[in-house]
Protein backbone atom coordinates (compact mmCIF):
# COMPACT_ATOMS: atom_id res chain seq x y z
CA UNK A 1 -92.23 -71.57 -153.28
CA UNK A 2 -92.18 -74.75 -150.86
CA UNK A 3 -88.35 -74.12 -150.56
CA UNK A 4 -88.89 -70.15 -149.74
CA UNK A 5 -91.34 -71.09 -147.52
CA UNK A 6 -88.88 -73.92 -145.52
CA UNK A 7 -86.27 -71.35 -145.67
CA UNK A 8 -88.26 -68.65 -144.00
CA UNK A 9 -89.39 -70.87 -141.43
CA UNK A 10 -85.49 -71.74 -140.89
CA UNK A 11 -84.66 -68.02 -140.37
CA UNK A 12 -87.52 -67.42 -137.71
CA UNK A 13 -86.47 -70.22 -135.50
CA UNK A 14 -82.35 -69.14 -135.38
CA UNK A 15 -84.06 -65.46 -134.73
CA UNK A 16 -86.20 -67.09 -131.85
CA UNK A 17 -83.27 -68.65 -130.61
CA UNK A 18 -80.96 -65.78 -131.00
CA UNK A 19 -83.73 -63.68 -128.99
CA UNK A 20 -84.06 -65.95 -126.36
CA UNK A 21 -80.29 -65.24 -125.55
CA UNK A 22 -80.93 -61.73 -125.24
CA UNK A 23 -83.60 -62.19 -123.30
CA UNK A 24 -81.03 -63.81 -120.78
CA UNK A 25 -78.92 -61.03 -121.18
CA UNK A 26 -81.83 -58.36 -121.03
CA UNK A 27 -81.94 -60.12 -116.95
CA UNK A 28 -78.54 -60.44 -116.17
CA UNK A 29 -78.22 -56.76 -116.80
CA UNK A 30 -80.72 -55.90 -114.08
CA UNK A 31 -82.50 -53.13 -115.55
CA UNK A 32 -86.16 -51.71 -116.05
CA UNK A 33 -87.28 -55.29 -115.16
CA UNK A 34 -90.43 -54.23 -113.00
CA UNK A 35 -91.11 -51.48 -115.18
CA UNK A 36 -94.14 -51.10 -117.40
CA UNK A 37 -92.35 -48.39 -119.84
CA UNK A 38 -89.06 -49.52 -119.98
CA UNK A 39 -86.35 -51.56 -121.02
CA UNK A 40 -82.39 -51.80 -121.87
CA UNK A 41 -80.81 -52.49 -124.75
CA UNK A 42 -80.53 -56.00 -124.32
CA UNK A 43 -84.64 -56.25 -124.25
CA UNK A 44 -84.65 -53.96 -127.34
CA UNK A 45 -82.40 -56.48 -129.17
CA UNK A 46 -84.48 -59.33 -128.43
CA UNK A 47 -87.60 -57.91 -128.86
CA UNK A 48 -86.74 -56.40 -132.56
CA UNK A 49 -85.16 -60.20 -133.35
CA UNK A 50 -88.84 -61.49 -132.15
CA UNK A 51 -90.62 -59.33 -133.97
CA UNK A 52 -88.36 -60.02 -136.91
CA UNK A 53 -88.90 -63.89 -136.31
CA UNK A 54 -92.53 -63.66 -136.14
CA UNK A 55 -92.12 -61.79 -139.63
CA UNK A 56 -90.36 -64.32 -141.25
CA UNK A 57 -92.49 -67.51 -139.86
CA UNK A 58 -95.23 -65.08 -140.70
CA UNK A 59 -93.89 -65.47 -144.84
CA UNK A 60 -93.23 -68.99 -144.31
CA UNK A 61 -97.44 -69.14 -143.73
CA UNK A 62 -98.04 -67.16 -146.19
CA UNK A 63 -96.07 -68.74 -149.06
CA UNK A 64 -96.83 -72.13 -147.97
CA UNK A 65 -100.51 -71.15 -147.86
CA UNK A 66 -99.83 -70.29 -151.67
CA UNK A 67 -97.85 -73.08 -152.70
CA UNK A 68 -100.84 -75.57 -150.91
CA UNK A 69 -103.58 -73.76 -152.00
CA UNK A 70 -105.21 -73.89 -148.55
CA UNK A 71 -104.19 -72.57 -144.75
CA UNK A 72 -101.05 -74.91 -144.07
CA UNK A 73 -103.57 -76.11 -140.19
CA UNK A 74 -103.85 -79.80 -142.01
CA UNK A 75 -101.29 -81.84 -140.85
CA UNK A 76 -99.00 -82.12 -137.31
CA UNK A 77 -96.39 -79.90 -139.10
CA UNK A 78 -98.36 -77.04 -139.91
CA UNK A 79 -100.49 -77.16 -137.57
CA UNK A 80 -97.82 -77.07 -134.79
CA UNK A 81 -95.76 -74.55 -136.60
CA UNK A 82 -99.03 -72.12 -136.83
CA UNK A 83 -99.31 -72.92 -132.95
CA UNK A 84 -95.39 -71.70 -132.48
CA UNK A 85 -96.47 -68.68 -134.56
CA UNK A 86 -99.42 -67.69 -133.02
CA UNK A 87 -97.72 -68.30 -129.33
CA UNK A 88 -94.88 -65.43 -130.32
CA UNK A 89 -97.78 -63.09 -131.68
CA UNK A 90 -99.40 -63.54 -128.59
CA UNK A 91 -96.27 -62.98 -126.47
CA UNK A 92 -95.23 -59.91 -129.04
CA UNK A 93 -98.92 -58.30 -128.10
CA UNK A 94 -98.61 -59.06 -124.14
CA UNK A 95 -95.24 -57.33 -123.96
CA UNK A 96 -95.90 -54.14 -125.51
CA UNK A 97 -98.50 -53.97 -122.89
CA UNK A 98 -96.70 -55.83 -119.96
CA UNK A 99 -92.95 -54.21 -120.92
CA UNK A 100 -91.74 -57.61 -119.38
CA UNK A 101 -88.71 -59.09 -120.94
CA UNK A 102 -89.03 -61.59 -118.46
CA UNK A 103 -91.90 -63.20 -120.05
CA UNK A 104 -89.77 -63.35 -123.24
CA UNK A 105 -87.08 -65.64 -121.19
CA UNK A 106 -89.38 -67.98 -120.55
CA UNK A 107 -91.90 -68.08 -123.28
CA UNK A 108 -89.85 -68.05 -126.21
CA UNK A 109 -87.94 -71.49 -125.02
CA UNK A 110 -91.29 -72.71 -125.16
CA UNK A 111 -92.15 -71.56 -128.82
CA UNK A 112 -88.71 -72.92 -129.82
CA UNK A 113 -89.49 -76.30 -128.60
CA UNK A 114 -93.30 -76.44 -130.37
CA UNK A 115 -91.40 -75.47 -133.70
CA UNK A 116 -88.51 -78.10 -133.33
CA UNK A 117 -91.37 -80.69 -132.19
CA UNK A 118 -93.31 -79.45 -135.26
CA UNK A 119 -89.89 -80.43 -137.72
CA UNK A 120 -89.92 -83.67 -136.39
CA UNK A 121 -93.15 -84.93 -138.83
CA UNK A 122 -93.11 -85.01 -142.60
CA UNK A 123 -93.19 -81.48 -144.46
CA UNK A 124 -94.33 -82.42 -147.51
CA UNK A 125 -97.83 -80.88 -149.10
CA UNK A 126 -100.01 -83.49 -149.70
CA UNK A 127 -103.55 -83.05 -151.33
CA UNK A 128 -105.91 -82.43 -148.73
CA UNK A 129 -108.81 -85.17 -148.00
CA UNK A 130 -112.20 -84.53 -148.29
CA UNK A 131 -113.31 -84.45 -145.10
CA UNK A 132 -110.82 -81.00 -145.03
CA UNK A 133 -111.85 -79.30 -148.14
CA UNK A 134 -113.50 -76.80 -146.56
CA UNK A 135 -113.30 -73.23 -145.52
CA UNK A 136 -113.84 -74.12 -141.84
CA UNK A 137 -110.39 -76.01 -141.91
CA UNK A 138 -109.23 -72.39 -141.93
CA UNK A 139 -111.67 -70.53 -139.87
CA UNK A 140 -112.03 -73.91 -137.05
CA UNK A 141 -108.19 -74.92 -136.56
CA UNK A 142 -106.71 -71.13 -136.69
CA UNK A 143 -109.09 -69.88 -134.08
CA UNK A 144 -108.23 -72.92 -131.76
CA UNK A 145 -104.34 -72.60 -132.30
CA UNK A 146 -104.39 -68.61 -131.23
CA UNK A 147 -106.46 -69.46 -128.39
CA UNK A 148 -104.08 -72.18 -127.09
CA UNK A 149 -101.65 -69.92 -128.03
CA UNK A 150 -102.90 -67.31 -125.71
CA UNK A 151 -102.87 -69.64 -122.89
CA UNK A 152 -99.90 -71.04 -123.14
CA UNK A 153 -98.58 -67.18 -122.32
CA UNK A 154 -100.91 -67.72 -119.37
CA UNK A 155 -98.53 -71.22 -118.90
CA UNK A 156 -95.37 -69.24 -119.02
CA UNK A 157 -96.51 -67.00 -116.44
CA UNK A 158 -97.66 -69.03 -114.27
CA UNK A 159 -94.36 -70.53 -114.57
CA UNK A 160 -92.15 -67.84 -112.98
CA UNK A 161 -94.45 -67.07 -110.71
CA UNK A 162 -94.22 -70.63 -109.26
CA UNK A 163 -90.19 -70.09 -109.53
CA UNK A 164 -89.98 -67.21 -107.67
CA UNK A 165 -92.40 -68.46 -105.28
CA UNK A 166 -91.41 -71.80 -104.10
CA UNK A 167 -88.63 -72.57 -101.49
CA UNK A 168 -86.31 -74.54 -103.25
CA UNK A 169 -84.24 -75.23 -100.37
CA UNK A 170 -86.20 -78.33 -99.52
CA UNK A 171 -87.68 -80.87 -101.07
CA UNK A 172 -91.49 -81.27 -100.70
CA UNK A 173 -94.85 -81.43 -103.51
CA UNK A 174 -94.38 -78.40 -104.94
CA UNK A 175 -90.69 -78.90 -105.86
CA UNK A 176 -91.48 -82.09 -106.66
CA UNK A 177 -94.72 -81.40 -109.26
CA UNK A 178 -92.72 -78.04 -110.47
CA UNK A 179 -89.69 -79.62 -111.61
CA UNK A 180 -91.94 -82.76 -113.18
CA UNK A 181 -93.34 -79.81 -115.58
CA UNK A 182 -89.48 -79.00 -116.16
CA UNK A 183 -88.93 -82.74 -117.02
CA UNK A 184 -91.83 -82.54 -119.05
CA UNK A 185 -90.57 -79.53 -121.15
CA UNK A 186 -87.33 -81.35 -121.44
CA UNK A 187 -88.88 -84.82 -122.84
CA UNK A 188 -89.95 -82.74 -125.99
CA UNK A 189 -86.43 -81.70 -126.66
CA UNK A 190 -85.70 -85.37 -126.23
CA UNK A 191 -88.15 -86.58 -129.18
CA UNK A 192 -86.42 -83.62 -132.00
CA UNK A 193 -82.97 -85.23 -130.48
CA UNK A 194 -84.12 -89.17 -130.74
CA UNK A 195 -86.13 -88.55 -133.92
CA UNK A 196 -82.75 -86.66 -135.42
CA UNK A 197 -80.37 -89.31 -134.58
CA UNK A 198 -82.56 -91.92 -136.23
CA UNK A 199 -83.12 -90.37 -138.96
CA UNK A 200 -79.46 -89.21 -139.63
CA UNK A 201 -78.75 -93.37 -138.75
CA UNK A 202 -81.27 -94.08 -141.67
CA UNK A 203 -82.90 -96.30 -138.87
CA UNK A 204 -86.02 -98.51 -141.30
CA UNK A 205 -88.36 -101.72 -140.36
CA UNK A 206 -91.51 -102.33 -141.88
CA UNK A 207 -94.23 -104.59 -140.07
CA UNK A 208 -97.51 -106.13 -142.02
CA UNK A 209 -100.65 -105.57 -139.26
CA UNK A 210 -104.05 -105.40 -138.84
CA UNK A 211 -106.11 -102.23 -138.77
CA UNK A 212 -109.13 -101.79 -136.58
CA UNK A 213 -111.48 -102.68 -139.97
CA UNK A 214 -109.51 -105.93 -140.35
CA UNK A 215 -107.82 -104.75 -142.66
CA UNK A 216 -104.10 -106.14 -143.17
CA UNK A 217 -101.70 -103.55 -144.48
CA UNK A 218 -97.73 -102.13 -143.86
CA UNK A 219 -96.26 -99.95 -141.19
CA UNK A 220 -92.98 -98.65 -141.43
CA UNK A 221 -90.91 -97.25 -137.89
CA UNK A 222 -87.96 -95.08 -138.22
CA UNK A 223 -87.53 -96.03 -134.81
CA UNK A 224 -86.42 -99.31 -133.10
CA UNK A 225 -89.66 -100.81 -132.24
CA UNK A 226 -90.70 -101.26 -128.59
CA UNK A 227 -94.43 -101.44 -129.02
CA UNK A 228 -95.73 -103.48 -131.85
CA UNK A 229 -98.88 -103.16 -134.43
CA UNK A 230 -101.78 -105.22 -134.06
CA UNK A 231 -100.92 -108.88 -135.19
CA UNK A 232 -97.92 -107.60 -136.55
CA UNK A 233 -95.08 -109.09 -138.26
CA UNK A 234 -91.81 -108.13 -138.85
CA UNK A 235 -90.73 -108.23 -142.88
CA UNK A 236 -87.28 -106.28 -142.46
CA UNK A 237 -84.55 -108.51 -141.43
CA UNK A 238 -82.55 -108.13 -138.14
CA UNK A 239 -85.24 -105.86 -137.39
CA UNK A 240 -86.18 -104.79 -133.52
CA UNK A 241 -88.83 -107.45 -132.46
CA UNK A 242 -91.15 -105.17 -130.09
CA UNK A 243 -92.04 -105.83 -126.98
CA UNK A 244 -95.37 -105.75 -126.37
CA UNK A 245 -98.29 -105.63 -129.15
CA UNK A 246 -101.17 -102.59 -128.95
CA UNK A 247 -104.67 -103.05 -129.82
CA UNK A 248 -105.79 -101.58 -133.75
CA UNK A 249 -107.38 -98.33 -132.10
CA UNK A 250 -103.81 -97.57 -130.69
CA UNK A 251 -101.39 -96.34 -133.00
CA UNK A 252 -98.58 -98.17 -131.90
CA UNK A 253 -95.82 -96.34 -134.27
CA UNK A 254 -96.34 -93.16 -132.71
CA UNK A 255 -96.66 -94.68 -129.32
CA UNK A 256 -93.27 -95.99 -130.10
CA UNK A 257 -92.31 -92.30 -130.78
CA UNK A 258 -93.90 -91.49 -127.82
CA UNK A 259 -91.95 -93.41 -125.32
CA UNK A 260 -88.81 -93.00 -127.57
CA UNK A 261 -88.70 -89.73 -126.45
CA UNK A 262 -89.52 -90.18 -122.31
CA UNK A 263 -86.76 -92.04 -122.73
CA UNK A 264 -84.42 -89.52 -124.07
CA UNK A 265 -85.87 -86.87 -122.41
CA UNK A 266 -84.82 -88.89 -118.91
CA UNK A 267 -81.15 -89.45 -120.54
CA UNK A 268 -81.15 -85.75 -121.30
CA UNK A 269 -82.62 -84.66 -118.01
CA UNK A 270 -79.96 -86.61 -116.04
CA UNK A 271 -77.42 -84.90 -117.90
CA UNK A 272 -78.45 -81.60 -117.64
CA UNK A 273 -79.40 -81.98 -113.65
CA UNK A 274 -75.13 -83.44 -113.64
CA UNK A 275 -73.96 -79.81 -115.48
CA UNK A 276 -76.07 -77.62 -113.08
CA UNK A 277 -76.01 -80.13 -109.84
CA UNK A 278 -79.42 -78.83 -108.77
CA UNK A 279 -83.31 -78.55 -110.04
CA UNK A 280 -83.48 -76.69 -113.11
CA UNK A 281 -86.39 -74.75 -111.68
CA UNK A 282 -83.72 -73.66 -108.96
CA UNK A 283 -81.40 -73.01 -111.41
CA UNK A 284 -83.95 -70.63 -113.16
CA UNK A 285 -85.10 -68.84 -109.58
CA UNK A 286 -81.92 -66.27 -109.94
CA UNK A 287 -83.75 -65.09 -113.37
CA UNK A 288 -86.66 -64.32 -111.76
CA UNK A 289 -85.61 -62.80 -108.22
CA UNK A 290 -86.42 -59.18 -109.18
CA UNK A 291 -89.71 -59.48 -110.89
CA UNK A 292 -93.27 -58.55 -108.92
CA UNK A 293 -95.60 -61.48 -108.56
CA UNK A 294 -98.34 -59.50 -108.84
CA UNK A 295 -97.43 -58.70 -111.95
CA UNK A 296 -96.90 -61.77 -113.07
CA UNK A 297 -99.88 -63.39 -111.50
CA UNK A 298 -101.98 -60.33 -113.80
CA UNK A 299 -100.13 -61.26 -116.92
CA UNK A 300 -101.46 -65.09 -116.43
CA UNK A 301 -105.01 -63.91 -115.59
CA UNK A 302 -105.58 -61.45 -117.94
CA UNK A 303 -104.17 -64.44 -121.20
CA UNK A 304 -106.71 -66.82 -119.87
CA UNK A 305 -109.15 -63.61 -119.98
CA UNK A 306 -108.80 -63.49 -123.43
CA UNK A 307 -107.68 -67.04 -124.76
CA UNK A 308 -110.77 -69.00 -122.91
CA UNK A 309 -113.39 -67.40 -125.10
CA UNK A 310 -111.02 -67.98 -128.27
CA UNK A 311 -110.75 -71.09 -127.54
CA UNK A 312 -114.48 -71.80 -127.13
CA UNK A 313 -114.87 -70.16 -130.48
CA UNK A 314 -112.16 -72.27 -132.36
CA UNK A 315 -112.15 -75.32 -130.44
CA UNK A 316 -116.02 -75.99 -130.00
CA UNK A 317 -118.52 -73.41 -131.58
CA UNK A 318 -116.34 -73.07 -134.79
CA UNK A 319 -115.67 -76.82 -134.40
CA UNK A 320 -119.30 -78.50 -133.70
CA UNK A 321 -120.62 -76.44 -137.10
CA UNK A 322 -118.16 -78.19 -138.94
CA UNK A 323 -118.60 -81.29 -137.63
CA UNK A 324 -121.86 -81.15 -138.85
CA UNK A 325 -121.32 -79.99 -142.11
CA UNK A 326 -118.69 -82.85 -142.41
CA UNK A 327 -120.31 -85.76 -140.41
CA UNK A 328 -123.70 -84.66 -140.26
CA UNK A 329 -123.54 -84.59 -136.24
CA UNK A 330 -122.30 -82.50 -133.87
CA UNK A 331 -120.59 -84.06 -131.46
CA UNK A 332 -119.29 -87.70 -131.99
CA UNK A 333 -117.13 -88.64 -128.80
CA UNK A 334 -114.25 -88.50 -131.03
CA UNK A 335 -111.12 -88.50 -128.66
CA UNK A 336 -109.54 -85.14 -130.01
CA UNK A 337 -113.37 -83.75 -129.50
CA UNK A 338 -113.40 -84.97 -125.75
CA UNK A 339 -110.19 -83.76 -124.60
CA UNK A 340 -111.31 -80.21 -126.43
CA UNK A 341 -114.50 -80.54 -123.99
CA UNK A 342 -112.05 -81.43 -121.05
CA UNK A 343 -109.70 -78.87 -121.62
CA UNK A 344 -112.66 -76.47 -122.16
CA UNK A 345 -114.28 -77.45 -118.71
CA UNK A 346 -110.90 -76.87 -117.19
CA UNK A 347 -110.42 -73.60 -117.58
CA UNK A 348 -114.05 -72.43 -117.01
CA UNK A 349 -113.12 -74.23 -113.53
CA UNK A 350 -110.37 -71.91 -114.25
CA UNK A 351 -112.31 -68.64 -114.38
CA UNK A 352 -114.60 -69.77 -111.78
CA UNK A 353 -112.00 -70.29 -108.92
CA UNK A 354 -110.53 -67.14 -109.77
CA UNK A 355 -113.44 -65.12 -109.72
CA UNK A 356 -115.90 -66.94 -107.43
CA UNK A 357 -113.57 -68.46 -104.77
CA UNK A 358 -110.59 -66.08 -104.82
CA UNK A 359 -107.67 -68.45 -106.02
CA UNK A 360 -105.38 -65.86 -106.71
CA UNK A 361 -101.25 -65.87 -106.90
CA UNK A 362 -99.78 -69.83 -106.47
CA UNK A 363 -102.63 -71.65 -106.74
CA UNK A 364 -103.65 -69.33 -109.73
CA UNK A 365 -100.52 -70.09 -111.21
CA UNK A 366 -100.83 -74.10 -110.94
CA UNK A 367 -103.80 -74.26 -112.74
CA UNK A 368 -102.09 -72.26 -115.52
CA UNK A 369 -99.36 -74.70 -115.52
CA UNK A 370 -102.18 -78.04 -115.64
CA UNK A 371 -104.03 -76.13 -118.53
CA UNK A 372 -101.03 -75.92 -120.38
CA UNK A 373 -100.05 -79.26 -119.27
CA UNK A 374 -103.80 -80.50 -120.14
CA UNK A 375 -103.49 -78.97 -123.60
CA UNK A 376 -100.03 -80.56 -124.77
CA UNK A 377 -101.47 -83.75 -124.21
CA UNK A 378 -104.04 -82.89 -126.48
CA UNK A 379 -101.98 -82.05 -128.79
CA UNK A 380 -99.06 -85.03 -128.65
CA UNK A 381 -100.74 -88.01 -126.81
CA UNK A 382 -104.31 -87.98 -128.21
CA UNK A 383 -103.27 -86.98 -131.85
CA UNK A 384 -100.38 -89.14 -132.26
CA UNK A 385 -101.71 -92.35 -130.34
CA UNK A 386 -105.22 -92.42 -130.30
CA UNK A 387 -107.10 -93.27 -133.41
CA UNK A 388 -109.90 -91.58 -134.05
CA UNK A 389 -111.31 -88.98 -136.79
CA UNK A 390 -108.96 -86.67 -136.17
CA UNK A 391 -106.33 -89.19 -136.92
CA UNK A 392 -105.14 -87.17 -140.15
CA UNK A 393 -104.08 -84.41 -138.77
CA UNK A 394 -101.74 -86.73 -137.08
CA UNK A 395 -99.80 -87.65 -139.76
């Protein structure tokens, strides 16, 4: 079952992919792009292959969920992968309202990437803890992937709205902040293409440290290490001495990973900007020439619209009752609990500029882009390097 399930989830992403070039195509044939009830063939291909994708990651969940026993939401790879999932639902719904196969161009890239990011940790099914053994694990984490989910549609909207819109012809903030997201987008293609050539290397060291309850015990890097355990010491031989030691509550492996892959998303970065000779957000703007900004600016709205309350469902409501039920408390300061409450806050700043103070079209679409932004950090940074009670789902 764990193999059908892989396999499933193998077939959705080269269907993802294989949409996403027909999505391309869909705009380089220049029709029915502004219209609501319409598109060519190319859009129909890519759309069916999506739809076809989302039912076979859609088995994958399933069959996983039945090999586990429980919703595969408990670890970085299944929780991830559910995120991918739920992002091309969400996209799937929006265009059969929307009719924009622009939206596809640039959200499924996104999805691709969250899957590929989501390979990148151990796949194995592992008994869940006790702490998870509950029927909130399902009800808490689904709700809060589907409403990041729907936001991040909000993110890709925002997104060709701000291509379209700025002046790429000189360099100035916007250009500047615009084509940082595009780096940022990039670095995350960097980690599955460090992490791969690692592990196809065979890349081991092992380190004996110091936990944050003084405990001494091993950590083992697949990675060379640039940022050491606390009081480590190295036990493999001609091993990579790090560089610089982290404190217990830091956990400096995935730190490691962390800046691992900044630094081959920059290496990647600089070779894509030597291909194309220009920003890649210029290189996108002839995609994007013939679509309506209003429309676009609607799309990213009307996803906020609906993923902000999700979101307060799954991420706090859903998530404060189990807290208590787990911890006996509500609310603990937890890091992963915090940066729910910031990226919560943000977006009701969100709807409150939009509807209060009229920040409609660009500026709209920035704050899309920083939710999304605001959101992935959540979900990389403060999972992956920040200990805290949420650790497991890290691993």
């Amino acid at each position: 079952m764990v193999e059908i399930s892989g396999n499933l989830l193998f077939i959705a992403f080269i269907l993802y992919l294989i949409a996403t070039l027909f999505f391309g195509g869909s705009i380089k044939a220049k029709k029915d792009i502004n219209k609501k009830n319409g598109t060519n063939s190319w859009g129909k291909i890519a759309v069916c292959l999506t739809i076809m994708g989302f039912i076979s990651q859609l088995g994958y969940f399933i069959t996983r969920w039945i090999a586990a026993g429980h919703a595969p939401v408990s670890n970085m790879f299944e929780f991830t992968t559910f995120f991918g999932m739920a992002l091309v639902g969400a996209f799937i719904v929006i265009y059969f309202i929307y009719r924009s196969t622009l939206l596809g161009l640039f959200t499924m890239p996104v999805a691709i990437l969250v899957i590929a990011y989501a390979s990148m940790f151990p796949r194995e099914i592992t008994p869940l803890i006790p702490a998870l053994q509950s029927y909130w694990l399902n009800i808490h984490v689904t709700t809060a992937a589907i409403g990041e989910a729907i936001l991040a549609i909000s993110f890709a909207a925002g997104l060709i709205y701000l291509v379209k819109a700025i002046d790429q012809t000189k360099s100035n903030k916007q250009t500047f902040w615009l084509e940082t997201v595009m780096f940022s987008l990039v670095t995350v293609l960097g980690f599955v293409v460090v992490t791969t050539i690692f592990s196809i290397a065979g890349y081991e060291e092992k380190f004996t440290w110091v936990d944050k309850h003084g405990q001494e015990a091993v950590m083992e890097y697949t990675m060379p290490a640039i940022t050491g355990p606390n009081e480590g010491e190295l036990l493999t031989k001609d091993g990579f001495n790090p560089l610089v030691e982290m404190p217990a509550y830091i956990n400096a492996k995935k730190l490691n990973t962390v800046i691992w892959s900044f630094l081959g998303g920059l290496v990647l970065y600089g070779l894509i900007r030597l291909v194309i000779r220009k920003r890649i957000s210029a290189a996108l703007q002839p995609f994007v020439k013939n679509i309506k900004l209003d429309l676009v600016d609607e799309i990213s709205y009307r996803s906020v619209l609906i993923g902000f309350p999700v979101f307060t469902l799954g991420a706090l409501i859903f998530a404060m009752i189990w807290a208590q039920i787990a911890w006996s408390r509500f609310w603990g300061w937890d890091p992963k609990e915090v940066w729910a409450l910031i990226t919560w806050l943000f977006y009701a700043a969100f709807m409150h500029l939009r509807l209060s103070r009229g920040w409609h079209g660009e500026k709209s679409a920035w704050l899309a882009v920083i939710g999304f932004v605001i959101i992935m950090f959540n979900l990389v940074a403060v999972n992956l390097v920040i200990a805290g009670l949420h650790s497991y789902a890290g691993s």
